[in-house]
N, C-alpha and C. Protein backbone atom coordinates (compact mmCIF):
# COMPACT_ATOMS: atom_id res chain seq x y z
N UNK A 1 14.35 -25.61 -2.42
CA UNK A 1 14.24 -24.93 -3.70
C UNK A 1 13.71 -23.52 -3.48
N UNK A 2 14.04 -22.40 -4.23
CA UNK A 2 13.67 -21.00 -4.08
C UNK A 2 12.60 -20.85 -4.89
N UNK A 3 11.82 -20.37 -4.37
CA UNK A 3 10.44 -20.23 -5.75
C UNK A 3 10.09 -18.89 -5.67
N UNK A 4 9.96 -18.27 -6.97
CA UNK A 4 10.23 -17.02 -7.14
C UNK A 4 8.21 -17.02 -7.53
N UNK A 5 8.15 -15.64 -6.99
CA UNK A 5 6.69 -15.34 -7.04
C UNK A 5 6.16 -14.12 -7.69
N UNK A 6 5.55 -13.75 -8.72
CA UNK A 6 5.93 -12.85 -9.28
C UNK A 6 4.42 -11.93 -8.59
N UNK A 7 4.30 -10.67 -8.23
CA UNK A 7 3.06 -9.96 -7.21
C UNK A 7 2.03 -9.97 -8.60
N UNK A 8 2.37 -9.15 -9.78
CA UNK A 8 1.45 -8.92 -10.48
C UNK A 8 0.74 -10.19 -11.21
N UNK A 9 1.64 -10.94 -11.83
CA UNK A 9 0.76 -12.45 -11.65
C UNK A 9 -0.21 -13.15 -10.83
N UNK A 10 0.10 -12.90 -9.64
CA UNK A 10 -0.67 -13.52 -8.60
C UNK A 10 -1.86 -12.22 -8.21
N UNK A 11 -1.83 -10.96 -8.36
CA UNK A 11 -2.77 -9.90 -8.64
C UNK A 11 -3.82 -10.19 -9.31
N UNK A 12 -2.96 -10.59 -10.77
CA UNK A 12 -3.62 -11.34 -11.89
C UNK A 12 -4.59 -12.21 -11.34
N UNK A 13 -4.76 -13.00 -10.88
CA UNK A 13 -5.23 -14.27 -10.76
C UNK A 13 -6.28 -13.59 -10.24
N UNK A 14 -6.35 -12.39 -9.08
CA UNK A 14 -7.59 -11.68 -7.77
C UNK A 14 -8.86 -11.69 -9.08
N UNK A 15 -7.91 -10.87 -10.34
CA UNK A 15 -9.16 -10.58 -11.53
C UNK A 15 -9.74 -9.22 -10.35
N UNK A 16 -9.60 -8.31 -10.05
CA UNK A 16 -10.20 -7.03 -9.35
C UNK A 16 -11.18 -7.43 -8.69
N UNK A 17 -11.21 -8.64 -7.99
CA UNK A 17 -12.17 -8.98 -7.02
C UNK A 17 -11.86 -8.21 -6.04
N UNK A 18 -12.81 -7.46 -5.11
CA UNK A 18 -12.84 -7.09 -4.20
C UNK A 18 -12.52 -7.74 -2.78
N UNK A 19 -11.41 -7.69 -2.21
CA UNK A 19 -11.57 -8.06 -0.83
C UNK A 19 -11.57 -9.85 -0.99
N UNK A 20 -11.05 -10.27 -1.77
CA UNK A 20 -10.76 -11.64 -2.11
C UNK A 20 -9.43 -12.36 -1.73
N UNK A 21 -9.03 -12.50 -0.26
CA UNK A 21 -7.00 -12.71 -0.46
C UNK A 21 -6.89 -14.12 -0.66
N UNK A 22 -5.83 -14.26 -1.76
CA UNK A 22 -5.10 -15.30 -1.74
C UNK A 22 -3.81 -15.61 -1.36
N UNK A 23 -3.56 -16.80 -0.77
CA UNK A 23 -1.61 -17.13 -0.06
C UNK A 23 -1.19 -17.09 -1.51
N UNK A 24 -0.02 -16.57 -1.01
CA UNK A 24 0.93 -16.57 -2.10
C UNK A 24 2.37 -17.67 -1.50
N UNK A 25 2.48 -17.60 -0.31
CA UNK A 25 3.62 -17.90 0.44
C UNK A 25 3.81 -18.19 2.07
N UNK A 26 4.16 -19.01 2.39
CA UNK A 26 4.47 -19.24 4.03
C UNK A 26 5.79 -19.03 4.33
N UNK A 27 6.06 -17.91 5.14
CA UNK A 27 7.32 -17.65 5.70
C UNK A 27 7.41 -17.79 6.79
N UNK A 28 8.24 -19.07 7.56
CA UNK A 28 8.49 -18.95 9.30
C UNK A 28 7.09 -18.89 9.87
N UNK A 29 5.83 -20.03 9.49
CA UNK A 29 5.25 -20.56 9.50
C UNK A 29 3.90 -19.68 9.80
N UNK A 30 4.27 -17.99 9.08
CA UNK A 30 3.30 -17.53 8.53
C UNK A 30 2.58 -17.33 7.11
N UNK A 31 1.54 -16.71 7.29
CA UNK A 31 1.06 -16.58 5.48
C UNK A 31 1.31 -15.57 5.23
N UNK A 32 1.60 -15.38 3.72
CA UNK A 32 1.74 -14.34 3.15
C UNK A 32 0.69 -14.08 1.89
N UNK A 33 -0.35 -13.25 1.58
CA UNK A 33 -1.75 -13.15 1.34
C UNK A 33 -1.65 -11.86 0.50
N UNK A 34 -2.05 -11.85 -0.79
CA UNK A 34 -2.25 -10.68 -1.41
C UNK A 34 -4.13 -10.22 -1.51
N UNK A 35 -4.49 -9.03 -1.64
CA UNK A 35 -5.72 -8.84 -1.93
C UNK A 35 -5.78 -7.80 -2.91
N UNK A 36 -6.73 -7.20 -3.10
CA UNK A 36 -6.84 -6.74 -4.12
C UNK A 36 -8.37 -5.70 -3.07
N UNK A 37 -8.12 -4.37 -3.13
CA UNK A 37 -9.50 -3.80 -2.35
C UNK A 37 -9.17 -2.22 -3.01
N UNK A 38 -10.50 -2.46 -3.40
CA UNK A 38 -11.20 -1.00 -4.05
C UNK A 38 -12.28 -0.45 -3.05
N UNK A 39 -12.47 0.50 -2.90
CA UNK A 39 -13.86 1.38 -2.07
C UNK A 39 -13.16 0.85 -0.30
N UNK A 40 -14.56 0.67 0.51
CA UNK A 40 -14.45 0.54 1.64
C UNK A 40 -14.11 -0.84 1.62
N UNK A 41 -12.99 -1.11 2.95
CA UNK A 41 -12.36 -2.15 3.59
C UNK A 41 -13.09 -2.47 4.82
N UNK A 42 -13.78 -3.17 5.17
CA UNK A 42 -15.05 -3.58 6.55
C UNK A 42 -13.45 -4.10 7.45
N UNK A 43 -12.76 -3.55 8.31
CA UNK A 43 -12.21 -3.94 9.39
C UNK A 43 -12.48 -4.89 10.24
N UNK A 44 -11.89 -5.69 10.42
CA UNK A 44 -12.29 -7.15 11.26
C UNK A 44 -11.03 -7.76 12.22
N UNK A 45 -11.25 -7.77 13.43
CA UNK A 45 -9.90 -8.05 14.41
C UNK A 45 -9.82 -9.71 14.29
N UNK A 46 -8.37 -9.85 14.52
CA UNK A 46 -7.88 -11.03 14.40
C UNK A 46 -7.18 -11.17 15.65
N UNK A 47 -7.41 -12.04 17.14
CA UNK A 47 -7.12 -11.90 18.07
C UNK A 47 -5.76 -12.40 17.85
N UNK A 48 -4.44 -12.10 18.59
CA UNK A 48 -3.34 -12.49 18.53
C UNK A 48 -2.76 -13.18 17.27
N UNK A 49 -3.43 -11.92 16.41
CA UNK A 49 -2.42 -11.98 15.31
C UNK A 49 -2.19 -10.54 14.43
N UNK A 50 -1.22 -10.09 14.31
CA UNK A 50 -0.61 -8.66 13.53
C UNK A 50 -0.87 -9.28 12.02
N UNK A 51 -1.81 -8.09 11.20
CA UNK A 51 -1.96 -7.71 10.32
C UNK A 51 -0.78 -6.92 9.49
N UNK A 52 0.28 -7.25 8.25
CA UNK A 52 0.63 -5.79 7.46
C UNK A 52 0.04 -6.05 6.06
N UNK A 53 0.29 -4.51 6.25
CA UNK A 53 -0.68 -3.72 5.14
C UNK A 53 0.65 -2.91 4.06
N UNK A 54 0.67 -3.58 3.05
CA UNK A 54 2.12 -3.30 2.48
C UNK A 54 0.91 -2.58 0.58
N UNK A 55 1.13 -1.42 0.81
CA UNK A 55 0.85 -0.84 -0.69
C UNK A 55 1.21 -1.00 -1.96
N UNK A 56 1.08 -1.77 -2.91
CA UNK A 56 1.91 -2.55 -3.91
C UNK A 56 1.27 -0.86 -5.04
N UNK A 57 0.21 -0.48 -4.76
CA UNK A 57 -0.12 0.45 -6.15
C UNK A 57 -1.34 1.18 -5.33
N UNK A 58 -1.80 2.44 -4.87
CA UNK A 58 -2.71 3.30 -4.96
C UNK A 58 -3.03 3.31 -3.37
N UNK A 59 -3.58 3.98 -3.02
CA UNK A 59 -3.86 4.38 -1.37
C UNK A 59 -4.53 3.61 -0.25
N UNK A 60 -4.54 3.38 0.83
CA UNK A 60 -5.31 2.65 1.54
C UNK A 60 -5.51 3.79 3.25
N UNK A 61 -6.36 3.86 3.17
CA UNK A 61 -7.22 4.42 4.72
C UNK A 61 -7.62 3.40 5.53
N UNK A 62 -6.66 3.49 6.67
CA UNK A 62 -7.03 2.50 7.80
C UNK A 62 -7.80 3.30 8.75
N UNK A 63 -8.80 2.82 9.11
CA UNK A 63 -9.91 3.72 10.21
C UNK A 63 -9.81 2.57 11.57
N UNK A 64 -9.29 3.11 12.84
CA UNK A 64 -9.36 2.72 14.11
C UNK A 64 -10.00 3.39 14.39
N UNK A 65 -10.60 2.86 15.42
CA UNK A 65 -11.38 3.13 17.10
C UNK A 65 -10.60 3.93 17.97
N UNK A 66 -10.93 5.39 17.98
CA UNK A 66 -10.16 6.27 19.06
C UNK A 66 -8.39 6.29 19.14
N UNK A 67 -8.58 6.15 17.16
CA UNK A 67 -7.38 6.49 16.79
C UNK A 67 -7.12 7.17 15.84
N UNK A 68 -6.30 7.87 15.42
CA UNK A 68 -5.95 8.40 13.86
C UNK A 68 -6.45 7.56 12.95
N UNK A 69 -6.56 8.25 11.64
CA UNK A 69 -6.52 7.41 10.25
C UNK A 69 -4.93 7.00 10.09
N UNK A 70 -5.00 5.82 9.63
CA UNK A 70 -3.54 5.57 9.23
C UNK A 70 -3.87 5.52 7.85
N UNK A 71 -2.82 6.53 6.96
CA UNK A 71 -3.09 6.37 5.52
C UNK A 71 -1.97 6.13 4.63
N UNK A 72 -1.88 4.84 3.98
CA UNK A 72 -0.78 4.44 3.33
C UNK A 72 -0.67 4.96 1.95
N UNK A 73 0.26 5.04 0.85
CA UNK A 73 0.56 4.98 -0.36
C UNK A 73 1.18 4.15 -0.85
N UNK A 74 1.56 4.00 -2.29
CA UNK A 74 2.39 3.15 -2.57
C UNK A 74 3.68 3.05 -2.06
N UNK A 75 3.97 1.91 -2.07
CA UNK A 75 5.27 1.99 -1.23
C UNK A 75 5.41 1.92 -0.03
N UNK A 76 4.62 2.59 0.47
CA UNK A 76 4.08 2.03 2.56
C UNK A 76 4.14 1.04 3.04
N UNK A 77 4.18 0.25 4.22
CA UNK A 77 3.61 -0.43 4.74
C UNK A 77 3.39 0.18 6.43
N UNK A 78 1.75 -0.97 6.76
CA UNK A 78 1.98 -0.48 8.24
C UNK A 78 1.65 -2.04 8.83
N UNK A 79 2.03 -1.95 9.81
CA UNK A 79 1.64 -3.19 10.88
C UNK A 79 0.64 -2.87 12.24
N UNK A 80 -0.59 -3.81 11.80
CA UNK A 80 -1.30 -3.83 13.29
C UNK A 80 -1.82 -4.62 14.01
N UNK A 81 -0.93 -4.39 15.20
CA UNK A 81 -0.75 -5.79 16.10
C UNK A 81 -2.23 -6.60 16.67
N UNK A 82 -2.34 -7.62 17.21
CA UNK A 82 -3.31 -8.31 17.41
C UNK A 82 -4.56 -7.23 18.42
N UNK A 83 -4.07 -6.86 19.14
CA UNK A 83 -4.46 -5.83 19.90
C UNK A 83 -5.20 -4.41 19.55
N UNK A 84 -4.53 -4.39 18.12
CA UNK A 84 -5.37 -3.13 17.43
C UNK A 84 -4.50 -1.80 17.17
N UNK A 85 -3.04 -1.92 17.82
CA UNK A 85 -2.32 -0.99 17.55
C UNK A 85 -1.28 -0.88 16.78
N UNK A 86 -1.96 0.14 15.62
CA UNK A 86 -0.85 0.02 14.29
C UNK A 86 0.61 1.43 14.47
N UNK A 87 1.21 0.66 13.93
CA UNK A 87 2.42 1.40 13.48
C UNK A 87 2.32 2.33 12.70
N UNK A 88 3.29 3.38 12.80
CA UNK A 88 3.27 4.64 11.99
C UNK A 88 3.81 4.23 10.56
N UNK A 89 3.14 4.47 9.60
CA UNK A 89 2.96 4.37 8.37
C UNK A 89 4.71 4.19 7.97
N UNK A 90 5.52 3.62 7.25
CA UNK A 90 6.69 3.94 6.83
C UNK A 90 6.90 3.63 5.27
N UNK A 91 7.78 4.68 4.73
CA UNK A 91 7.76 3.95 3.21
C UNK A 91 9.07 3.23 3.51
N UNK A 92 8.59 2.35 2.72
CA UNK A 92 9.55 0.72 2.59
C UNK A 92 10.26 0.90 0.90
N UNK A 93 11.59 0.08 0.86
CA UNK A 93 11.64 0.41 -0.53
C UNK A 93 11.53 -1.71 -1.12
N UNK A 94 10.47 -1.72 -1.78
CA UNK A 94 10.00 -2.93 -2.08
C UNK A 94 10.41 -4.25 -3.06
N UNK A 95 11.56 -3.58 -3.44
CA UNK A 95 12.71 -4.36 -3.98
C UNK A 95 13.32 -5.22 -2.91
N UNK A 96 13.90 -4.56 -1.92
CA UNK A 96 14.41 -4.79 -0.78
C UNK A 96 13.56 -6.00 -0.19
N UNK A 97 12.42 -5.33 0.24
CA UNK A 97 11.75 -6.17 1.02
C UNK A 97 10.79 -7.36 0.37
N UNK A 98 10.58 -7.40 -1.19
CA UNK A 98 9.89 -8.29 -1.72
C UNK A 98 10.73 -8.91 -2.36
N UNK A 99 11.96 -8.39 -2.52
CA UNK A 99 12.98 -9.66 -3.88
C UNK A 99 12.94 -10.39 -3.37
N UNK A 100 13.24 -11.45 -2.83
CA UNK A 100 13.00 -12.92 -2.67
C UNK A 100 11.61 -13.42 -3.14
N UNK A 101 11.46 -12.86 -3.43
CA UNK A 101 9.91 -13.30 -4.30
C UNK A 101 10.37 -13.81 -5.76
N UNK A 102 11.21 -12.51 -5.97
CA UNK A 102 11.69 -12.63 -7.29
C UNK A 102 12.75 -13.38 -7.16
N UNK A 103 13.44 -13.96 -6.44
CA UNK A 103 15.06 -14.37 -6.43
C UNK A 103 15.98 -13.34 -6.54
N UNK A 104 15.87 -12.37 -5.87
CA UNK A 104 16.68 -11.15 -5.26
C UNK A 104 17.33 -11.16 -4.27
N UNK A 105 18.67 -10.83 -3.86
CA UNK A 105 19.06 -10.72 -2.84
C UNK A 105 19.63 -9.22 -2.77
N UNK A 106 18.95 -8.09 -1.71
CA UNK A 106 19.26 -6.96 -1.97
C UNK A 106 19.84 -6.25 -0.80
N UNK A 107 20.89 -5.87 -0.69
CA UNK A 107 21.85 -5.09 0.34
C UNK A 107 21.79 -3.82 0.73
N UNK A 108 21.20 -2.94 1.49
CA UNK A 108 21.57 -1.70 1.11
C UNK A 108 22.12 -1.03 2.90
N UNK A 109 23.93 -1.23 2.38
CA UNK A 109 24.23 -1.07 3.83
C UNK A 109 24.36 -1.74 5.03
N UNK A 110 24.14 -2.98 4.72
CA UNK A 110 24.15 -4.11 5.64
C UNK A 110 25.28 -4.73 6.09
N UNK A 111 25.15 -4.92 7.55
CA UNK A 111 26.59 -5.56 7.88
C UNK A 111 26.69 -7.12 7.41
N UNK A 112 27.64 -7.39 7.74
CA UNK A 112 28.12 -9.23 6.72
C UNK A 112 27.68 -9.50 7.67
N UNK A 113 27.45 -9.22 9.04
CA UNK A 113 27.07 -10.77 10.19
C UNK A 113 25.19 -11.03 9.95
N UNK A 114 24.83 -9.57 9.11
CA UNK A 114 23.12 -9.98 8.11
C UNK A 114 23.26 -10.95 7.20
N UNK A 115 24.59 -10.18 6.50
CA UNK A 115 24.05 -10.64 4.90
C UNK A 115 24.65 -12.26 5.41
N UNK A 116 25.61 -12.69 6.27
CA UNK A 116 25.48 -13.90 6.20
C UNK A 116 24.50 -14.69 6.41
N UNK A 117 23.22 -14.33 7.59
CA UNK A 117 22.24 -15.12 7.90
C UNK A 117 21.44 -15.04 7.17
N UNK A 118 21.22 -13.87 6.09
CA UNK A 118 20.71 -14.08 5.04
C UNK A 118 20.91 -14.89 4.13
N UNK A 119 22.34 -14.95 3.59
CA UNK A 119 22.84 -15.96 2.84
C UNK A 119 22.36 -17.42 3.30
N UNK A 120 22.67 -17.77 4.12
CA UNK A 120 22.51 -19.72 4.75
C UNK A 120 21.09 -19.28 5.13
N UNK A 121 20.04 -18.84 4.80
CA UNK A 121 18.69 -18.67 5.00
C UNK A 121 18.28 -19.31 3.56
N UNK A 122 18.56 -17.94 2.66
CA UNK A 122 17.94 -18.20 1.11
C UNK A 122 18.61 -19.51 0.84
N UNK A 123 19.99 -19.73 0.50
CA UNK A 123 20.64 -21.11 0.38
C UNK A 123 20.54 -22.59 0.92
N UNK A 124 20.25 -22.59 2.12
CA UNK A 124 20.22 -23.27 3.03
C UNK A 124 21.61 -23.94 3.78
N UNK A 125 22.36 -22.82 3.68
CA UNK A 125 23.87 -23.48 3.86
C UNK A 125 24.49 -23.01 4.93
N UNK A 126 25.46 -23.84 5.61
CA UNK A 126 26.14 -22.70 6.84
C UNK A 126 27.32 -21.83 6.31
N UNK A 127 27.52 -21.04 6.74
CA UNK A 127 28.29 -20.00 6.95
C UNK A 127 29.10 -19.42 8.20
N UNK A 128 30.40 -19.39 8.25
CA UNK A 128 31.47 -18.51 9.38
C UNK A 128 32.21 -17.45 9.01
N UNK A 129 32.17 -16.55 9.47
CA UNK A 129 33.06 -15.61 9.79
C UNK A 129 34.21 -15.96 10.57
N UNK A 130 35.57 -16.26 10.11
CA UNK A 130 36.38 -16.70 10.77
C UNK A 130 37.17 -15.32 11.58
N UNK A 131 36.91 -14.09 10.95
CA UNK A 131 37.38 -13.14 11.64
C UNK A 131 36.73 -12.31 12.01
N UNK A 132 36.26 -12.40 13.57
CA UNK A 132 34.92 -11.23 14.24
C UNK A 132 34.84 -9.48 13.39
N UNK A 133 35.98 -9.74 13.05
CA UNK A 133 35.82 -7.90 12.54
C UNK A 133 35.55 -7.63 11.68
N UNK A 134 35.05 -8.94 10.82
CA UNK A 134 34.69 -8.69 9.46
C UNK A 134 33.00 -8.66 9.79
N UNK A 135 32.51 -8.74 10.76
CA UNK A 135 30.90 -8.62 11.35
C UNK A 135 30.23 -7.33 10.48
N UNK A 136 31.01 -6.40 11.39
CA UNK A 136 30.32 -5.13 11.02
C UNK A 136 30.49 -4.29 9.70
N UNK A 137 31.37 -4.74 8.90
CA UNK A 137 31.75 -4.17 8.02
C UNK A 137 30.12 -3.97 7.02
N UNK A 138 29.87 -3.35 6.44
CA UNK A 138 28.39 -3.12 5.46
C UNK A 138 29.08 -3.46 4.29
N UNK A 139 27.95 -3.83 3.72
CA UNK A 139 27.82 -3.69 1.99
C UNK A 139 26.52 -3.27 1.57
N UNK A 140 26.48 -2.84 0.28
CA UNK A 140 25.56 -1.94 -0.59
C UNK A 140 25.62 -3.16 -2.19
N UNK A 141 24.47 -3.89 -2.11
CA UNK A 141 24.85 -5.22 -3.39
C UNK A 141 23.76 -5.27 -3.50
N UNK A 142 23.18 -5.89 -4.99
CA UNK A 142 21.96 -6.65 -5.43
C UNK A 142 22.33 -8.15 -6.01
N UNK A 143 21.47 -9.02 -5.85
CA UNK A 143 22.39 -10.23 -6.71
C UNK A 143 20.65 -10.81 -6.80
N UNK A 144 21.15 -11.32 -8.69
CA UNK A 144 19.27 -11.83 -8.79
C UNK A 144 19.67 -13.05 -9.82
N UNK A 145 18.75 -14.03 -9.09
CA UNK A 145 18.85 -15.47 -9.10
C UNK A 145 20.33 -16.21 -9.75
N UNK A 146 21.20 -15.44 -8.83
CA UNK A 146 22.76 -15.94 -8.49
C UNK A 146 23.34 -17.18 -8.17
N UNK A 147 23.70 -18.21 -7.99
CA UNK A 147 24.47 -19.16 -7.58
C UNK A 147 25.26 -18.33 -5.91
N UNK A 148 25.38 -19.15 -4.97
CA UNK A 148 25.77 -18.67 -3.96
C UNK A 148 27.58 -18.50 -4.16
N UNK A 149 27.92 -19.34 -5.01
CA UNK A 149 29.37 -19.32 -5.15
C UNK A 149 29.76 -17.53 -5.42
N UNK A 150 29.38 -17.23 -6.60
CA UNK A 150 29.30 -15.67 -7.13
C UNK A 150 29.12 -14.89 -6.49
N UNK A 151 28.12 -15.28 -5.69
CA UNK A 151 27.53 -13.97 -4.63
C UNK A 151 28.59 -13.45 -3.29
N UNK A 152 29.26 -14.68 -2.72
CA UNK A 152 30.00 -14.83 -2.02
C UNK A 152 31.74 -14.16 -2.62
N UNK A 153 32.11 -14.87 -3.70
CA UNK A 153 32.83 -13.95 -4.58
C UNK A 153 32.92 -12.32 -4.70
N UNK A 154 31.71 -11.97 -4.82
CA UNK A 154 31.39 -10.43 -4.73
C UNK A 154 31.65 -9.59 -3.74
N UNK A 155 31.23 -10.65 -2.22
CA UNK A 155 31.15 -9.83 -1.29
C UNK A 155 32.38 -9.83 -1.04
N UNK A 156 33.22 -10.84 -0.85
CA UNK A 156 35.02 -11.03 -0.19
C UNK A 156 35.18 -10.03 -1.30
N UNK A 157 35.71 -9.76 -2.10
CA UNK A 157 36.09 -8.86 -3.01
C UNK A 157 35.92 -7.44 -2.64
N UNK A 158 34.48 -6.90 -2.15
CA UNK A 158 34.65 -5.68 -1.49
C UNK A 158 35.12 -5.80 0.03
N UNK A 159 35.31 -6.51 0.69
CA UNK A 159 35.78 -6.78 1.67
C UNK A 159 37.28 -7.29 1.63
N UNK A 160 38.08 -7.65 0.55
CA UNK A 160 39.10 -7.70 0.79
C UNK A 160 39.46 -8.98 1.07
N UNK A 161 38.36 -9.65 1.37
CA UNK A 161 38.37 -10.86 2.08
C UNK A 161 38.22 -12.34 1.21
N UNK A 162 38.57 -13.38 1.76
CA UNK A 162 38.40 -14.83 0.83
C UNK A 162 37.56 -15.80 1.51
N UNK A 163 36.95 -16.67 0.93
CA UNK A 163 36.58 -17.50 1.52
C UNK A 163 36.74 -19.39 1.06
N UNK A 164 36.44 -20.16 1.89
CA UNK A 164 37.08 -21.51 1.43
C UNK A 164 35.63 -22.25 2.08
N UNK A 165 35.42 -23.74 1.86
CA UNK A 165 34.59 -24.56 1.75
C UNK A 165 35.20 -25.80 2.71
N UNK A 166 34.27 -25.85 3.71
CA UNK A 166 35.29 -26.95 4.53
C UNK A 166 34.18 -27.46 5.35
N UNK A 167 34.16 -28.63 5.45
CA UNK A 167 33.15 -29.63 5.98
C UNK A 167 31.90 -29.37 6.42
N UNK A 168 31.30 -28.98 4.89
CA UNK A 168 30.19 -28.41 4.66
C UNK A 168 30.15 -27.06 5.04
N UNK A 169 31.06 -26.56 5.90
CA UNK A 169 30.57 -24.54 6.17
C UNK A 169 31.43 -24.04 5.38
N UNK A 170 31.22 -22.54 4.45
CA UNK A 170 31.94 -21.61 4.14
C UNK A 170 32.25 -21.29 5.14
N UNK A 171 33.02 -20.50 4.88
CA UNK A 171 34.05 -20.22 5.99
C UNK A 171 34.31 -18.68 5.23
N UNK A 172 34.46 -17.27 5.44
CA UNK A 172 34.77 -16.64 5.19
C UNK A 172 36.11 -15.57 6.28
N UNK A 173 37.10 -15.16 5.62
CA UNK A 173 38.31 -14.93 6.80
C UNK A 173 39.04 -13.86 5.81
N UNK A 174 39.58 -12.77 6.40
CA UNK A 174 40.24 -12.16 5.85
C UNK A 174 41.61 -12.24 5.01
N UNK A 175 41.93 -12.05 3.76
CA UNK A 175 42.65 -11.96 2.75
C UNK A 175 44.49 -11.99 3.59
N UNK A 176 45.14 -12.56 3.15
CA UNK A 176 45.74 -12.58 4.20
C UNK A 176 47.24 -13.78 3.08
């Protein structure tokens, strides 16, 4: 089942507690943890495990040891590995990377040999490409809390392409 998570609800819940995280979600048998932090953040290492730091609303100053400030905004995220070394700040666009929270599935530019493992990910279904060259082809799509039939519909359509249902795998193959 897909369970859609909504950020500001679960924000909701922090009530502007300081430095309070709660799971929201386990993905690929990590957590996924919102907090809520105003003023100073007390830094604390977590041996062999990467920290991200994803900006949902207002600024965050990361202070290392004989390193730069890393300073995020909304929209940012950074990652820092178990070891202590973070990534250069990048803005993320958070539709993208949080719809599945919401029951989003969001494309921007992606080849079909993604959006398929994406697809039989969120769905739980298999999927083929019966014709290698339809791999690389991209698409640019949003689809929110869709039926996989439709979604699949959409994509053969800009692709030109059809697809059929056969002992349990889609099967997707060029129009033909």
């Amino acid at each position: 089942m897909i369970s859609i998570i909504n950020l500001k609800n679960e924000m909701g819940k922090i009530s502007g507690k300081h430095c309070s995280p709660i799971d929201i979600a386990l993905v690929n048998d990590q957590v996924v943890r919102v907090s809520y932090i105003n003023g100073e953040f007390h830094w604390h290492k977590h041996k062999d495990q990467d920290e991200l730091f994803y900006i949902l609303k207002g600024k965050l100053i990361i202070k290392l040891k004989d390193q730069s400030d890393i300073i995020l905004s909304e929209g940012q995220m950074s990652r820092i590995t178990g070891n202590m070394q973070p990534s250069a700040p990048q803005t993320v666009d958070a539709e993208y990377l949080l719809g599945w929270l919401e029951g989003k599935l969001v494309f921007e530019r992606t080849p079909l040999n993604e959006i398929v493992s994406e697809l039989e990910r969120y769905y739980d279904v298999s999927i083929e490409l019966e014709v290698a060259g339809l791999a690389q082809n991209t698409i640019t799509a949003s689809f929110e809390n869709s039926p996989l039939e439709p979604v699949l519909s959409s994509i053969c359509l800009t692709l030109g392409a059809r697809y059929k249902f056969e002992a349990d795998t889609y099967i997707i193959t060029s129009e033909q």
